[in-house]
Every structure is written in structure tokens, then in C-alpha cells.
Protein backbone atom coordinates (compact mmCIF):
# COMPACT_ATOMS: atom_id res chain seq x y z
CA UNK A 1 0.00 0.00 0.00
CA UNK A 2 1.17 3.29 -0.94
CA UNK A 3 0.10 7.31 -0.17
CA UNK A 4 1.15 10.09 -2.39
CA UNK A 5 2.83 13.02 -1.40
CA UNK A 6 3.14 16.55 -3.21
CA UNK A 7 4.80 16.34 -6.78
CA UNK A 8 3.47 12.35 -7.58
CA UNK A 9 6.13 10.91 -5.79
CA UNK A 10 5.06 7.97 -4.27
CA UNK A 11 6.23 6.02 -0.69
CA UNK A 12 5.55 2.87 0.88
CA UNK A 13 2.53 3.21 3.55
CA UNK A 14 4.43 2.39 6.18
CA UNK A 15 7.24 4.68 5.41
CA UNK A 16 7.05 7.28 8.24
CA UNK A 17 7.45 11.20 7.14
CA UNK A 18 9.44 13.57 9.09
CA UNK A 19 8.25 16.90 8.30
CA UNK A 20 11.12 19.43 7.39
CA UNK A 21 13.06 21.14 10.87
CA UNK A 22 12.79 17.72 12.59
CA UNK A 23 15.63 15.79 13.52
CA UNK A 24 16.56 13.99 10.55
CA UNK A 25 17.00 17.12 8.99
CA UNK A 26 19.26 18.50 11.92
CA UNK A 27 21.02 15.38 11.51
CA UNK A 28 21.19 16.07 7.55
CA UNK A 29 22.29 19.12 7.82
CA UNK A 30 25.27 18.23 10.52
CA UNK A 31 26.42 15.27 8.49
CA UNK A 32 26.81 18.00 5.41
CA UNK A 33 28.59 20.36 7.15
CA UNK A 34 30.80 17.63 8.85
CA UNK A 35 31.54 16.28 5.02
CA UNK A 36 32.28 20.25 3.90
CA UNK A 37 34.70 21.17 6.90
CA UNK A 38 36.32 17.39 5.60
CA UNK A 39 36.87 18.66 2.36
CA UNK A 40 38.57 21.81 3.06
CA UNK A 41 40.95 20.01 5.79
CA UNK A 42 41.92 17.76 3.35
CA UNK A 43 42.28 20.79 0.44
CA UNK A 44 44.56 22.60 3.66
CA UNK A 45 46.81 20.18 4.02
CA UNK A 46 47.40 19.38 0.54
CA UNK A 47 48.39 23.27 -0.01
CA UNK A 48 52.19 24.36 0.79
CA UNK A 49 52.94 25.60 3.88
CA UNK A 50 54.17 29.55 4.90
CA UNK A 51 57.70 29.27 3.44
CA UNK A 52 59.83 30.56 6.11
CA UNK A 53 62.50 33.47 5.80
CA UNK A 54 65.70 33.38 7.42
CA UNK A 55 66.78 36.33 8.64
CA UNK A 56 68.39 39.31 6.71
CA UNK A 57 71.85 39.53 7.16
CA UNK A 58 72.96 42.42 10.04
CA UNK A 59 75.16 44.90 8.09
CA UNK A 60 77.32 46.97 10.47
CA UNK A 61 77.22 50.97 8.99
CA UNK A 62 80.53 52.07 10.39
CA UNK A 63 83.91 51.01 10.13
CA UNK A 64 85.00 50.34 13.77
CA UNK A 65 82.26 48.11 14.86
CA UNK A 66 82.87 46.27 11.40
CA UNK A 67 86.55 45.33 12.71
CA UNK A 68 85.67 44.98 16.20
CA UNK A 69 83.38 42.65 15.41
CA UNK A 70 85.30 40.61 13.32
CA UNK A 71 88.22 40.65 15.40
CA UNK A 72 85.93 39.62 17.66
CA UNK A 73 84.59 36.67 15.73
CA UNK A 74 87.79 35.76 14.08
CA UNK A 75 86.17 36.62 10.63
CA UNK A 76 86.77 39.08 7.83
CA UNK A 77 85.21 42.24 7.09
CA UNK A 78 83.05 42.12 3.36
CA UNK A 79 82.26 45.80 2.37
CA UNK A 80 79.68 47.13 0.20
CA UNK A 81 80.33 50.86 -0.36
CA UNK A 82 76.97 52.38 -2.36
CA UNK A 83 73.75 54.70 -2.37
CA UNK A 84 70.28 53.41 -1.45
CA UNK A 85 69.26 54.83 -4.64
CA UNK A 86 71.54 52.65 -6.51
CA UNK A 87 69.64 49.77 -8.54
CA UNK A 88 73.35 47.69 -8.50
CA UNK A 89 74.10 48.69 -5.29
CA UNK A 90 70.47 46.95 -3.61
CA UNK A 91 70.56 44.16 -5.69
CA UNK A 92 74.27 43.52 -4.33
CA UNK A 93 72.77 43.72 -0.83
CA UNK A 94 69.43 42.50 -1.08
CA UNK A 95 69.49 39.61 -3.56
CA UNK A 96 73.00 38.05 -4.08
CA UNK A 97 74.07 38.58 -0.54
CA UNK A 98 70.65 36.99 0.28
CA UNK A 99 71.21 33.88 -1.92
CA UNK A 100 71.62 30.69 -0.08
CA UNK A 101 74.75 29.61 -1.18
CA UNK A 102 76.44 32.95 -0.77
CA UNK A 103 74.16 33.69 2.43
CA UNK A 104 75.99 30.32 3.82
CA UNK A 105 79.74 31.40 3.52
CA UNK A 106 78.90 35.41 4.72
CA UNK A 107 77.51 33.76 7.69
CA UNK A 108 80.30 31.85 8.67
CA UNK A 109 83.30 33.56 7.43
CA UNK A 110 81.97 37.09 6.70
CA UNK A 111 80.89 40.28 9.22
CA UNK A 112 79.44 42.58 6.41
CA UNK A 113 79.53 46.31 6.57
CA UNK A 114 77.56 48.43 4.06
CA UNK A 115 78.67 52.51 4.27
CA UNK A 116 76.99 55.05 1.84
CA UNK A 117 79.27 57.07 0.37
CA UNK A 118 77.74 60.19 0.70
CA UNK A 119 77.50 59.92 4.34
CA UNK A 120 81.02 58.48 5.10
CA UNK A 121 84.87 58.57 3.88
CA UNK A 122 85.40 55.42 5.40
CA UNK A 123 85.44 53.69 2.32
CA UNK A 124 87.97 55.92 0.67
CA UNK A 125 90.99 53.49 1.88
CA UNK A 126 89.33 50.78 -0.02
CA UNK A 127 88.94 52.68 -3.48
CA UNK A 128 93.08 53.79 -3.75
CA UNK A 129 93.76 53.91 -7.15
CA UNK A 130 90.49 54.22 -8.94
CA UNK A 131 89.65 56.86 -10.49
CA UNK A 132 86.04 56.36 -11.66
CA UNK A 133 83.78 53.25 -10.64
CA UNK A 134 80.74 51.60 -10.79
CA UNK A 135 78.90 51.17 -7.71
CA UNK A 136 79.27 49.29 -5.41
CA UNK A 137 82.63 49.25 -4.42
CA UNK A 138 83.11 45.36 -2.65
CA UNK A 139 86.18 44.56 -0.96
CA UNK A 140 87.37 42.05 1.82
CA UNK A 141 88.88 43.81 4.43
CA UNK A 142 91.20 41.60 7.57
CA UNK A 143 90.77 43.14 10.76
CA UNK A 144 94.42 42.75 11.49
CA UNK A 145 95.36 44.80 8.53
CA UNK A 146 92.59 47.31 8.29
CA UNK A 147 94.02 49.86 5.95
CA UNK A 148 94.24 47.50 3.07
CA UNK A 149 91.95 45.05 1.36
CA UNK A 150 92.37 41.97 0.61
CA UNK A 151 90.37 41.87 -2.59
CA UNK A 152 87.84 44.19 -4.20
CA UNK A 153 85.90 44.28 -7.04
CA UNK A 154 82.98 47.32 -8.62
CA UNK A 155 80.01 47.24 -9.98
CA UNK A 156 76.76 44.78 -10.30
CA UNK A 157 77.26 41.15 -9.75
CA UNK A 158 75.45 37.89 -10.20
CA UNK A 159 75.20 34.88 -7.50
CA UNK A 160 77.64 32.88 -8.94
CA UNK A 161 80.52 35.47 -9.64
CA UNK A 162 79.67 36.74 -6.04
CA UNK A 163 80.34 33.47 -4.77
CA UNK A 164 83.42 32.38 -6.46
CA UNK A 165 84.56 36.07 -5.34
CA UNK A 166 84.28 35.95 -1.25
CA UNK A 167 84.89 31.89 -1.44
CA UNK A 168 88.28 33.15 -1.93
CA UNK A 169 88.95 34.14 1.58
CA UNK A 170 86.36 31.70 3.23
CA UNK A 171 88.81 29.89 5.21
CA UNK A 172 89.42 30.30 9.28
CA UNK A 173 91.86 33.57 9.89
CA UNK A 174 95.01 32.13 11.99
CA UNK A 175 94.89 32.99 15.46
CA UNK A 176 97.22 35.54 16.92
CA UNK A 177 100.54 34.11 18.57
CA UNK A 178 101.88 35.46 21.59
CA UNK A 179 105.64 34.33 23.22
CA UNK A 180 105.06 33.47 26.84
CA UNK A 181 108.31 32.69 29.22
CA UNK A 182 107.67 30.38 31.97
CA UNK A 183 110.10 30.11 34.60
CA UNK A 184 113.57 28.11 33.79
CA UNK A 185 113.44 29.80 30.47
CA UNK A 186 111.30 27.70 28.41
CA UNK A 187 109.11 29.21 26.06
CA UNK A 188 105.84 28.61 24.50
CA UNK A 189 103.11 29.96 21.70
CA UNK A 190 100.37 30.92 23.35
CA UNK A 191 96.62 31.68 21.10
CA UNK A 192 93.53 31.31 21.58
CA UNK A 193 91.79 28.19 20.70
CA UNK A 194 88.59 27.15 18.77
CA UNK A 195 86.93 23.65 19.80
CA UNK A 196 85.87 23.10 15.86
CA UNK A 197 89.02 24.13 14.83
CA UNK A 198 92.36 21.82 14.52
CA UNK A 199 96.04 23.70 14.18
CA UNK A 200 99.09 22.84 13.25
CA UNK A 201 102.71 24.94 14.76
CA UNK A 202 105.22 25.46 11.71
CA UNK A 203 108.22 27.14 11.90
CA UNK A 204 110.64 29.04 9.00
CA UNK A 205 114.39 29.56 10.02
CA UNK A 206 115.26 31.52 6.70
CA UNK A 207 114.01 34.76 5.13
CA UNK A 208 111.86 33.06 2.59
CA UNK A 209 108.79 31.22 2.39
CA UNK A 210 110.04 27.80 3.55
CA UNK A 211 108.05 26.30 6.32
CA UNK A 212 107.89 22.80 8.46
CA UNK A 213 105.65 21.63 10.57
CA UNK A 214 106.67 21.58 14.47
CA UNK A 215 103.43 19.40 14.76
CA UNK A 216 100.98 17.53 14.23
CA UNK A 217 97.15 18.68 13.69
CA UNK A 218 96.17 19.51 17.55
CA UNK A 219 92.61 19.57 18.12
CA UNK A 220 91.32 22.49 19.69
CA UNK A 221 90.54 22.71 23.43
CA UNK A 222 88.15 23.18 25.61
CA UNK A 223 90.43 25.19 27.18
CA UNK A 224 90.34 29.13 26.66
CA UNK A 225 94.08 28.78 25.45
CA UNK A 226 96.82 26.53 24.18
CA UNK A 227 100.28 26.50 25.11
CA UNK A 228 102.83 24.88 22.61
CA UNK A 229 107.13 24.81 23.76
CA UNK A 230 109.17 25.67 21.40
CA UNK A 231 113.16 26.23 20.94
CA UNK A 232 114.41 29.47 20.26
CA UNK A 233 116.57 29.84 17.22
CA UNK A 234 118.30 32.74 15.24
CA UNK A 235 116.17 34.21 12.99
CA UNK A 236 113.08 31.84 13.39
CA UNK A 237 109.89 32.77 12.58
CA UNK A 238 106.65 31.25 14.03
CA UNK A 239 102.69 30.64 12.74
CA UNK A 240 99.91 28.24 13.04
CA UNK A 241 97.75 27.06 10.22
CA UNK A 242 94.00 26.41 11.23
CA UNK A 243 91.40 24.25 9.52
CA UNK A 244 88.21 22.63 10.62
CA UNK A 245 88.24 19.66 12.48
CA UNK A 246 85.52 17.76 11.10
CA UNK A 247 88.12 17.83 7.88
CA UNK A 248 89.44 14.55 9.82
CA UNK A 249 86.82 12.50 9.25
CA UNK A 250 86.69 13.22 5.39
């Protein structure tokens, strides 16, 4: 047996009817809603996440806090002498500097130090012997020799060149030696040690360029300070050679 309903649709007699607002279609309505909110969970987590910036690179504006701080750190100084209204001279400083792989060895190696040259004569060292330039003016600057550079270069640059330029001088800066006496006259190099950082003592006994090694790699310390005897002789000279220490294991 059947009864008709509105629009000749037809239902079995026994079928009961739930008249629109009960709860089967609260429960309806739920069980939509539930399937929706599914849908765009799924579509969320299929989507990329935030990609995260790391960030910008701290650029000291003056000349003495550029050295002390790379004394400080055992690093270099890289300068960027420019204008802020200089298309080569952002793109230096906000792109290539930026890139990854160039971002990588500036971190590690690198305390950067950007000086307008309207504002400052800093720079002027740094620019001996040119007479007209493009901006920027880029040069790698040692803290232990501040009035010279190391290497420079002028105008625009791309990531790669930019790279290949301050991989140059990416390597660990030598420590400073110092000649301590102890008592009964023996001596000893005295510097300041790195934990990541191995050394190795050579010594030259002529004027030239000739060197041997007084030692082994030595592993840096936990301690603050190495001490390594030596022998005085006429007309030695003295230096230690650093590298990494994971280098070992390669």
C-alpha cells in the first residue's frame, strides 16, 4: 500500500514522514557540514605551507664596529660601499648577498659592513687607485690589517661570480701568537683556541717562504688557550695554520 505526497512521488505506507526542521534534517544538515569542513581540511593540508625566511643579514654601517666585530669573531670584514638609490648597489645587498649559497659562507666567514658614500669617507681606503667606478665598491677587508683590502671588485654582480669572489677568503683567519716565558726559560706559543678548529705549529728559520711543521694537527681545546714549547733559534719565525676539524673525518 502506498500514499502520495506533493509532486506524484510515491512512498511505501508504512514509510514514516518527518516533516522538514525535525531531527533527521538537523542530523542532515550536521552530516553536510561535517563532510564540507572534511573537504577543506583535506584541500589545507594538501596546499604548501608559509615558506619561512631566514633572517636578513645584520650589516654593520661604520667602520670600527665592522673590525671589532670581526676581530671579535675571528672573521673578515666584506664591504659594500653604495647609495640606497643605486639599482646595483640593492641588488648587491638584497638579492645576491641573500642567496643561499652565498648567504651560507657570509655567515660563517663574513661580518658585512655596508657605508653610503655620501654619508662616510670610510670607504675611501678601499677605493686607492680608482679613479672612476661603478657602484658598489666590494672589498674584503682583515681586521688585522685594516688599511688594506684583501680583494675588491665594482660594480653589479650575479650569485655565482659573487660566490666564487668571497669563497676566496672563506677559510678560518690564523689565530694571533703570543711568546710566553715560563720560569727556567722555556718558552711557548700561546693563542687562543677554537673547539671546531684543529692547528698545526710550523716554523721558518730563513728569510723566505720555507716552512715545516713543528706538529701535528692539535685539536682544539676546551680550554680558553693553548700553550705549545718551542726552541728558540736565530732568525726563526713562528705561525699556526687552522682548519676545521671535522676535515678529519673526510
Amino acid at each position: 500500500m502506498v500514499s502520495a505526497l506533493s509532486g506524484g512521488r510515491l512512498r511505501p505506507a508504512s514509510t514514516p514522514v518527518v516533516e522538514e526542521g525535525g531531527a533527521a534534517m538537523v542530523f542532515r544538515r550536521i552530516r553536510s557540514t561535517v563532510r564540507t569542513w572534511s573537504l577543506l581540511l583535506l584541500l589545507t593540508a594538501a596546499l604548501p605551507g608559509p615558506r619561512v625566511q631566514a633572517a636578513e643579514l645584520v650589516w654593520e654601517t661604520s667602520r670600527e664596529a665592522a673590525l671589532d666585530r670581526a676581530a671579535a669573531e675571528g672573521k673578515r670584514v666584506l664591504l659594500l660601499a653604495g647609495r640606497n638609490t643605486c639599482a646595483f648597489c640593492q641588488h648587491v645587498k638584497t638579492v645576491v648577498c641573500e642567496d643561499p649559497a652565498v648567504r651560507g659562507v657570509l655567515d660563517q666567514y663574513y661580518v658585512p659592513w655596508y657605508s653610503l658614500i655620501d654619508d662616510s669617507t670610510e670607504w675611501h681606503p678601499y677605493a686607492v687607485g680608482l679613479i672612476q667606478f661603478n657602484l658598489p665598491l666590494i672589498a674584503i677587508v682583515d681586521p688585522d690589517r685594516p688599511q688594506q683590502f684583501l680583494q675588491r671588485s665594482t660594480g653589479d654582480r650575479q650569485e655565482a661570480e659573487f660566490l666564487e669572489f668571497v669563497q676566496a677568503w672563506a677559510k678560518p683567519k690564523p689565530p694571533k701568537l703570543f711568546l710566553q716565558s715560563e720560569s727556567g726559560g722555556q718558552l711557548f706559543l700561546r693563542w687562543t683556541t677554537d673547539p671546531a678548529m684543529r692547528y698545526r705549529v710550523e716554523v721558518s728559520t730563513d728569510h723566505g717562504d720555507s716552512w715545516q711543521a713543528l706538529s701535528d694537527d692539535l685539536l682544539g681545546t676546551a680550554q680558553p688557550e693553548y700553550l705549545f714549547p718551542i726552541e728558540p733559534a736565530a732568525h726563526a719565525r713562528f705561525r699556526v695554520m687552522t682548519a676545521h676539524a671535522e676535515a678529519d673525518a673526510e
